[in-house]
PDB file of N, CA and C in Angstrom:
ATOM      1  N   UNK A   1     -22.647 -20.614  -8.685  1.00  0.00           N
ATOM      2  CA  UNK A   1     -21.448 -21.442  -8.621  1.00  0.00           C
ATOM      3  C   UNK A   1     -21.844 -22.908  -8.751  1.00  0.00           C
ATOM      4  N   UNK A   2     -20.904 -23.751  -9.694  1.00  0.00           N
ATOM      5  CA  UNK A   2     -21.196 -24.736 -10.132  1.00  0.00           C
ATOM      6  C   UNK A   2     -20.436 -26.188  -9.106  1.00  0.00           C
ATOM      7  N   UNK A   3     -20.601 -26.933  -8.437  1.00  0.00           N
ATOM      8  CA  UNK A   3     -20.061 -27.949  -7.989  1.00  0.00           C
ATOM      9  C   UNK A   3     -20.311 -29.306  -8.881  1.00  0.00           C
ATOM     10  N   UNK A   4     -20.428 -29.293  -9.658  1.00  0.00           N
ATOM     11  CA  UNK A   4     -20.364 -30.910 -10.675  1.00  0.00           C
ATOM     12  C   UNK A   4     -19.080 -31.083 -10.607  1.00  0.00           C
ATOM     13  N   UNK A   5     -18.987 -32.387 -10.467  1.00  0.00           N
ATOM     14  CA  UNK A   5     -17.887 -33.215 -10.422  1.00  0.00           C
ATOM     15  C   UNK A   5     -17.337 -33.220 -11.832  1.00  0.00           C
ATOM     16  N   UNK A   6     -15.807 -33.093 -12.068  1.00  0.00           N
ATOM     17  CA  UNK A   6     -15.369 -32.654 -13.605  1.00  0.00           C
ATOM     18  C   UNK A   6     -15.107 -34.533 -14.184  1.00  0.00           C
ATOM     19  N   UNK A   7     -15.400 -34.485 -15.481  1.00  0.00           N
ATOM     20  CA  UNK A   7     -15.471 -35.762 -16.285  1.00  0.00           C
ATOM     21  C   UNK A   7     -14.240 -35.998 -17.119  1.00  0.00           C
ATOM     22  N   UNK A   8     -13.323 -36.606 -17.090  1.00  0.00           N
ATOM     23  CA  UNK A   8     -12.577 -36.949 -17.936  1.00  0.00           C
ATOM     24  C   UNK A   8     -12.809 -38.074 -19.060  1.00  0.00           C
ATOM     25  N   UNK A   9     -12.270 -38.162 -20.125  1.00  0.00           N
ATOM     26  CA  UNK A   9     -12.184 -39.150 -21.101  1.00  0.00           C
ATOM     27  C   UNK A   9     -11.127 -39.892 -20.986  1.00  0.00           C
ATOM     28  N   UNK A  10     -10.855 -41.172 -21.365  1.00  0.00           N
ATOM     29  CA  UNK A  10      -9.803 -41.645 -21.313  1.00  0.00           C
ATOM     30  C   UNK A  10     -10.137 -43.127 -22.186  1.00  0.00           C
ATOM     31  N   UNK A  11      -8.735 -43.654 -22.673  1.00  0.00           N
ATOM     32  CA  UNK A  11      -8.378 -44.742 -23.435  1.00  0.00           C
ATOM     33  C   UNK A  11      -8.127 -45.902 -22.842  1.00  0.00           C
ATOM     34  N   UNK A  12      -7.606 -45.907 -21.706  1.00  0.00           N
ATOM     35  CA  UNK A  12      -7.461 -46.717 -20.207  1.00  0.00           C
ATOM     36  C   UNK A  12      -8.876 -47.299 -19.649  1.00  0.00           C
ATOM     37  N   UNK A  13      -8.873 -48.501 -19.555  1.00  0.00           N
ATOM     38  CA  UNK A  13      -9.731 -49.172 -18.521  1.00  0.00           C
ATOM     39  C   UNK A  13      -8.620 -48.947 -17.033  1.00  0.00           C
ATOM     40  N   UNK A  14      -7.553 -48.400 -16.613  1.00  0.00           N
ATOM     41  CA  UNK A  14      -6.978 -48.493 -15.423  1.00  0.00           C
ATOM     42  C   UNK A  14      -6.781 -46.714 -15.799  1.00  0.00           C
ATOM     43  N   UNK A  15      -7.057 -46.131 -14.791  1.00  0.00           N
ATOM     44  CA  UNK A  15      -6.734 -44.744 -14.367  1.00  0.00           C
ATOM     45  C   UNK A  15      -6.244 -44.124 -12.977  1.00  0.00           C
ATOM     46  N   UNK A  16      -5.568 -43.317 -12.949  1.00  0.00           N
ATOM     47  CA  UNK A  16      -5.033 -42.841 -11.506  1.00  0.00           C
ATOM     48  C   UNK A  16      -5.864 -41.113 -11.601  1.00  0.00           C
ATOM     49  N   UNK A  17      -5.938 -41.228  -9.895  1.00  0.00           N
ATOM     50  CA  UNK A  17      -6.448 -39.699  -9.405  1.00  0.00           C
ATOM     51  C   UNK A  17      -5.649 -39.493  -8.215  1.00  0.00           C
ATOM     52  N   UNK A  18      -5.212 -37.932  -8.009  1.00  0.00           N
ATOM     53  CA  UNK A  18      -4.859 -37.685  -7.269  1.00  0.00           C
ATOM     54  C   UNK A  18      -5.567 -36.469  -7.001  1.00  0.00           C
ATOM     55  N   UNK A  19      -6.337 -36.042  -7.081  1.00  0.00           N
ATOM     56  CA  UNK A  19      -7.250 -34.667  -7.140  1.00  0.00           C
ATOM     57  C   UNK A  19      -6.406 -33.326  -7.571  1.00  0.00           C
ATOM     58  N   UNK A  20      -5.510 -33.667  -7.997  1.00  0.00           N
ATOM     59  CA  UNK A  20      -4.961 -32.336  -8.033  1.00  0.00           C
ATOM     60  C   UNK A  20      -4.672 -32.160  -9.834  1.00  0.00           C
ATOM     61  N   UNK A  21      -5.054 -32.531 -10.633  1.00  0.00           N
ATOM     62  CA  UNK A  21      -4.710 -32.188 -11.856  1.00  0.00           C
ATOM     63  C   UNK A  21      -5.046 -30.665 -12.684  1.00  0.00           C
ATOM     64  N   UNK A  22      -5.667 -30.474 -11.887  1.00  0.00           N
ATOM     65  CA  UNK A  22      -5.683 -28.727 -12.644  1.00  0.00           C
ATOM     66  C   UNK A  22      -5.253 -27.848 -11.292  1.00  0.00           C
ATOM     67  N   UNK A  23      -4.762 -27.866 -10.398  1.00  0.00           N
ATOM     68  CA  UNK A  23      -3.860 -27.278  -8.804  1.00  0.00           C
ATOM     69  C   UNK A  23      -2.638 -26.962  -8.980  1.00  0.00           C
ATOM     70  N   UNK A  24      -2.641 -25.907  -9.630  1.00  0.00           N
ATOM     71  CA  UNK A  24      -1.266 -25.173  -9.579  1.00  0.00           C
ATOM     72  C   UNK A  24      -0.013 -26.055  -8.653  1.00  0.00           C
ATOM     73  N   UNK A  25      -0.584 -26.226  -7.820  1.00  0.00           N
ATOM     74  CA  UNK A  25       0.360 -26.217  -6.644  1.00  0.00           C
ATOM     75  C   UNK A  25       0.918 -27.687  -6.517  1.00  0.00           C
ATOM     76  N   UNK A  26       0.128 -28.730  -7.261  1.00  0.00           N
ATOM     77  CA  UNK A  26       0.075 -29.759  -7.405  1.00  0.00           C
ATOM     78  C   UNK A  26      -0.726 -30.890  -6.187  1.00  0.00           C
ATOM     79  N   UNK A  27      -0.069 -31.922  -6.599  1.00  0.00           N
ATOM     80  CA  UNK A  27      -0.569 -33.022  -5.582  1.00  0.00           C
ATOM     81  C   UNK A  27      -0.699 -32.883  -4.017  1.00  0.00           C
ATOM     82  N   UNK A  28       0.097 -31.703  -3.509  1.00  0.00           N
ATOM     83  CA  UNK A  28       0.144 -30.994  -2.213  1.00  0.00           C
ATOM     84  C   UNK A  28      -1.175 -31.070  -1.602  1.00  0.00           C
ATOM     85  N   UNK A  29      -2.239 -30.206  -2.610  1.00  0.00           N
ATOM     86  CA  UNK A  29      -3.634 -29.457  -2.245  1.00  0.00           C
ATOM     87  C   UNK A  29      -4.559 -30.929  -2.420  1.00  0.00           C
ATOM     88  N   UNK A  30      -4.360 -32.140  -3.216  1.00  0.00           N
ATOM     89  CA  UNK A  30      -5.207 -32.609  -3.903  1.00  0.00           C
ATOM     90  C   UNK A  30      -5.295 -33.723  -2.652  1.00  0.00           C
ATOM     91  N   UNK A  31      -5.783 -35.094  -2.977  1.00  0.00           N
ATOM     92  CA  UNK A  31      -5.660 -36.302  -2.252  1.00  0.00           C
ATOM     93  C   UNK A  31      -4.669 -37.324  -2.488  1.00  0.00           C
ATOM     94  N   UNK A  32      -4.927 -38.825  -1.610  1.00  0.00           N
ATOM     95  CA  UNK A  32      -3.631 -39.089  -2.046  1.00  0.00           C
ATOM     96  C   UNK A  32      -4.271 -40.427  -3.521  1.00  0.00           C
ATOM     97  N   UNK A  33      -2.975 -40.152  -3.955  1.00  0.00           N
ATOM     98  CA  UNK A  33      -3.168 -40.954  -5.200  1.00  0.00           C
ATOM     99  C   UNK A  33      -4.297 -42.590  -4.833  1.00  0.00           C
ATOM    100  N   UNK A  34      -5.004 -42.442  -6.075  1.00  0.00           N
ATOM    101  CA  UNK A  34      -5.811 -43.994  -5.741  1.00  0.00           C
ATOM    102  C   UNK A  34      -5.787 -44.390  -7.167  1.00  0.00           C
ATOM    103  N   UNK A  35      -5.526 -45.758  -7.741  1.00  0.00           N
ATOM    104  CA  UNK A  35      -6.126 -45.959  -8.957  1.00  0.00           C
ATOM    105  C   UNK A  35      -7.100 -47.154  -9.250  1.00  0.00           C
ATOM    106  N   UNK A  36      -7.989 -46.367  -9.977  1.00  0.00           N
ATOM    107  CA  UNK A  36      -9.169 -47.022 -10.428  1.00  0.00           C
ATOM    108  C   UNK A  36      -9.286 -47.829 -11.653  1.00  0.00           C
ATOM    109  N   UNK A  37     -10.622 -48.713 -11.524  1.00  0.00           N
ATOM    110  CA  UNK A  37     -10.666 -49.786 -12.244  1.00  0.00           C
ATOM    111  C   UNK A  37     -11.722 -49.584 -13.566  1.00  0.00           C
ATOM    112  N   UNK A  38     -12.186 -49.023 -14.834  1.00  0.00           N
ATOM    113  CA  UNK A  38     -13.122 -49.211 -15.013  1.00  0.00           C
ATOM    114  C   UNK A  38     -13.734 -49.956 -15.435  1.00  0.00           C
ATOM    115  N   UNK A  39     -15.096 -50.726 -14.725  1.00  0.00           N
ATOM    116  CA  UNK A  39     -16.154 -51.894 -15.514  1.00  0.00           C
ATOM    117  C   UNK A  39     -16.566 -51.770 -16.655  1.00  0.00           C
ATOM    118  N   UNK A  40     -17.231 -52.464 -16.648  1.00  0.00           N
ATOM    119  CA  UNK A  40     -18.479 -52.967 -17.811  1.00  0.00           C
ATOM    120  C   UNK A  40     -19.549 -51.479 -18.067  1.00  0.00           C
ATOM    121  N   UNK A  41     -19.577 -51.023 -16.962  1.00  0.00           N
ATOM    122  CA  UNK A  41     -20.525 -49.337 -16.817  1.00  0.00           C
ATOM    123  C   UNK A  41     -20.050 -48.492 -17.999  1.00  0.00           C
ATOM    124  N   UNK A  42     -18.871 -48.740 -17.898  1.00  0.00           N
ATOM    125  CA  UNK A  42     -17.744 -47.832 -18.908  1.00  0.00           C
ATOM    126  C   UNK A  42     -17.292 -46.384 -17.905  1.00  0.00           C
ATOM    127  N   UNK A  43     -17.177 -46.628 -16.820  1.00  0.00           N
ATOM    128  CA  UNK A  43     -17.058 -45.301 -16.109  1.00  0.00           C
ATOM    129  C   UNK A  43     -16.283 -45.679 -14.616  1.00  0.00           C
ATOM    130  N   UNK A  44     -15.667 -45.293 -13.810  1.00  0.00           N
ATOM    131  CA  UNK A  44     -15.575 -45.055 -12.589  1.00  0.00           C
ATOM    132  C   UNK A  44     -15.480 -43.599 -11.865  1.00  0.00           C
ATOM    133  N   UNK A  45     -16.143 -43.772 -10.733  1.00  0.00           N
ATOM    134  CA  UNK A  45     -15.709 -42.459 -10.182  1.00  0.00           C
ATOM    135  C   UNK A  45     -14.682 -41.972  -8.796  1.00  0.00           C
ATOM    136  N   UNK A  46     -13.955 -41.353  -8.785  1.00  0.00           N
ATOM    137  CA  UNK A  46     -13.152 -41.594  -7.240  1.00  0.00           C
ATOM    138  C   UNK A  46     -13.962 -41.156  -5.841  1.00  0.00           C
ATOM    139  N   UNK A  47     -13.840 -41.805  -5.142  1.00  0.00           N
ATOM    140  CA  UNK A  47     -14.177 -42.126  -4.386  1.00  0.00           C
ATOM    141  C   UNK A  47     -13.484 -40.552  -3.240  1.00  0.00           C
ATOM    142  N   UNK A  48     -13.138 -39.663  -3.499  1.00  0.00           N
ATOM    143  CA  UNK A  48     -12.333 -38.511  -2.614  1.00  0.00           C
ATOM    144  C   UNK A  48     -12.732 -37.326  -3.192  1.00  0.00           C
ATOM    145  N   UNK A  49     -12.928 -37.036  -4.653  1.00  0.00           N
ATOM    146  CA  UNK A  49     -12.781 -36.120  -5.526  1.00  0.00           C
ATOM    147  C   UNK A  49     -14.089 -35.632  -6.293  1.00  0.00           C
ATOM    148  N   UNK A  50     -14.774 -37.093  -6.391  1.00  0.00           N
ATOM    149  CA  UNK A  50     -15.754 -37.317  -7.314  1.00  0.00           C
ATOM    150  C   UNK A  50     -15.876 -37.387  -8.416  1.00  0.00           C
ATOM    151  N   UNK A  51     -14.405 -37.146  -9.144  1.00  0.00           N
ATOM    152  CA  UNK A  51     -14.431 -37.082 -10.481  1.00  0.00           C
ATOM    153  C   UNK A  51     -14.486 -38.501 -11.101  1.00  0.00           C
ATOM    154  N   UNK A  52     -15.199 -38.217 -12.280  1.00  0.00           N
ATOM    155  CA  UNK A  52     -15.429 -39.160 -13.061  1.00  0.00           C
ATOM    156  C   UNK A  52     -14.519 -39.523 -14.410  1.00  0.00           C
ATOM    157  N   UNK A  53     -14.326 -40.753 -14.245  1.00  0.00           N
ATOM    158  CA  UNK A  53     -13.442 -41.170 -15.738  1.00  0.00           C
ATOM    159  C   UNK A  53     -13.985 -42.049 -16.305  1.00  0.00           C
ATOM    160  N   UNK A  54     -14.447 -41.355 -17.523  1.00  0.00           N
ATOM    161  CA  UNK A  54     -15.337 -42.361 -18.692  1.00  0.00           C
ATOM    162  C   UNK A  54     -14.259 -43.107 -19.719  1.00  0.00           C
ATOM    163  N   UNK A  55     -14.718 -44.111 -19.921  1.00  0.00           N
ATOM    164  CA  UNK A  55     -13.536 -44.629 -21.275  1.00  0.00           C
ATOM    165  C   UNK A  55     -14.433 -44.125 -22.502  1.00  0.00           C
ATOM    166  N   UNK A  56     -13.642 -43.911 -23.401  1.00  0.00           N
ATOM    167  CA  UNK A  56     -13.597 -43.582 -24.609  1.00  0.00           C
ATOM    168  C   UNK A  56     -14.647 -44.533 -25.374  1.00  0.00           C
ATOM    169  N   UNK A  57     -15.816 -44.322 -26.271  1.00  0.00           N
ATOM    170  CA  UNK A  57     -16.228 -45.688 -26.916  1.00  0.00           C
ATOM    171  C   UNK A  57     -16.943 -46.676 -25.772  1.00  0.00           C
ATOM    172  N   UNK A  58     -16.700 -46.629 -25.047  1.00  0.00           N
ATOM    173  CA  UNK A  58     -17.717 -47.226 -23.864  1.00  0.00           C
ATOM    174  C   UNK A  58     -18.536 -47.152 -23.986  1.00  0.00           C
ATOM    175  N   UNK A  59     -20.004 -47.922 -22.763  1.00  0.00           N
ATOM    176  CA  UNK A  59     -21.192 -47.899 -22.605  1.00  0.00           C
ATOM    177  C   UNK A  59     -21.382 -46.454 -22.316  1.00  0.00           C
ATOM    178  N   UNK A  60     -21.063 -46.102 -21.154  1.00  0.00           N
ATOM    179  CA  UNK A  60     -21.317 -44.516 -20.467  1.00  0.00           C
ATOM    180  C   UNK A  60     -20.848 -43.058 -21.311  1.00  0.00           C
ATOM    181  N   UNK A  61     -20.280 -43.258 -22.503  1.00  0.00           N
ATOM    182  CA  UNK A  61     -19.348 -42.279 -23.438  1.00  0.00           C
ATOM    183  C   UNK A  61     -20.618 -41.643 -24.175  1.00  0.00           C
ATOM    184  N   UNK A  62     -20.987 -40.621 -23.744  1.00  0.00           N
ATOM    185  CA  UNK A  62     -22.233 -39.453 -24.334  1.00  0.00           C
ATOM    186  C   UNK A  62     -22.142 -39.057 -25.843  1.00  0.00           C
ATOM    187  N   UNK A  63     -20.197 -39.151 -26.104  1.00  0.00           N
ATOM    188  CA  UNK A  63     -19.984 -38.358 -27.277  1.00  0.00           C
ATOM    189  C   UNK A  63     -19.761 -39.643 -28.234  1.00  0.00           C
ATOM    190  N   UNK A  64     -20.074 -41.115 -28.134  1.00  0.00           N
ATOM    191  CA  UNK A  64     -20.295 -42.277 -29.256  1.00  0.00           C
ATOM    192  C   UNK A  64     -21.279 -42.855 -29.760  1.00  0.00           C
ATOM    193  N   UNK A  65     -22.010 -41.813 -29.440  1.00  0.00           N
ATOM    194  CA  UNK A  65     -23.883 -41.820 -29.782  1.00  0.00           C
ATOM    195  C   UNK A  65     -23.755 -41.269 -31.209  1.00  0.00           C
TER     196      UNK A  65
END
């Protein structure tokens, strides 16, 4: 069983998490909403969830190599 924190992509330097985006059940199960900033890194991660949101074309973006 795998625990890595899941990675999103995104077009946004500003992103929201609420942990619940793949939770059936919704925002209920997840945390409460926070939104993040991303730097110069090209990445932030939340701080509840661990998930990570890379921008698109960024420094940190694996798939603009």
């Amino acid at each position: 069983m795998s625990n890595v924190p899941e990675t999103v992509f995104t077009d946004s330097h500003r992103v929201k998490c609420d942990g619940a985006t793949d939770i059936r059940a919704g925002a209920a199960l997840g945390h409460p909403r926070v939104w993040l900033e991303i730097d110069e890194k090209g990445y932030v991660e939340c701080g509840y969830c661990d998930r990570r949101f890379v921008l698109k074309g960024g420094p940190a973006d694996q798939q603009a190599a």
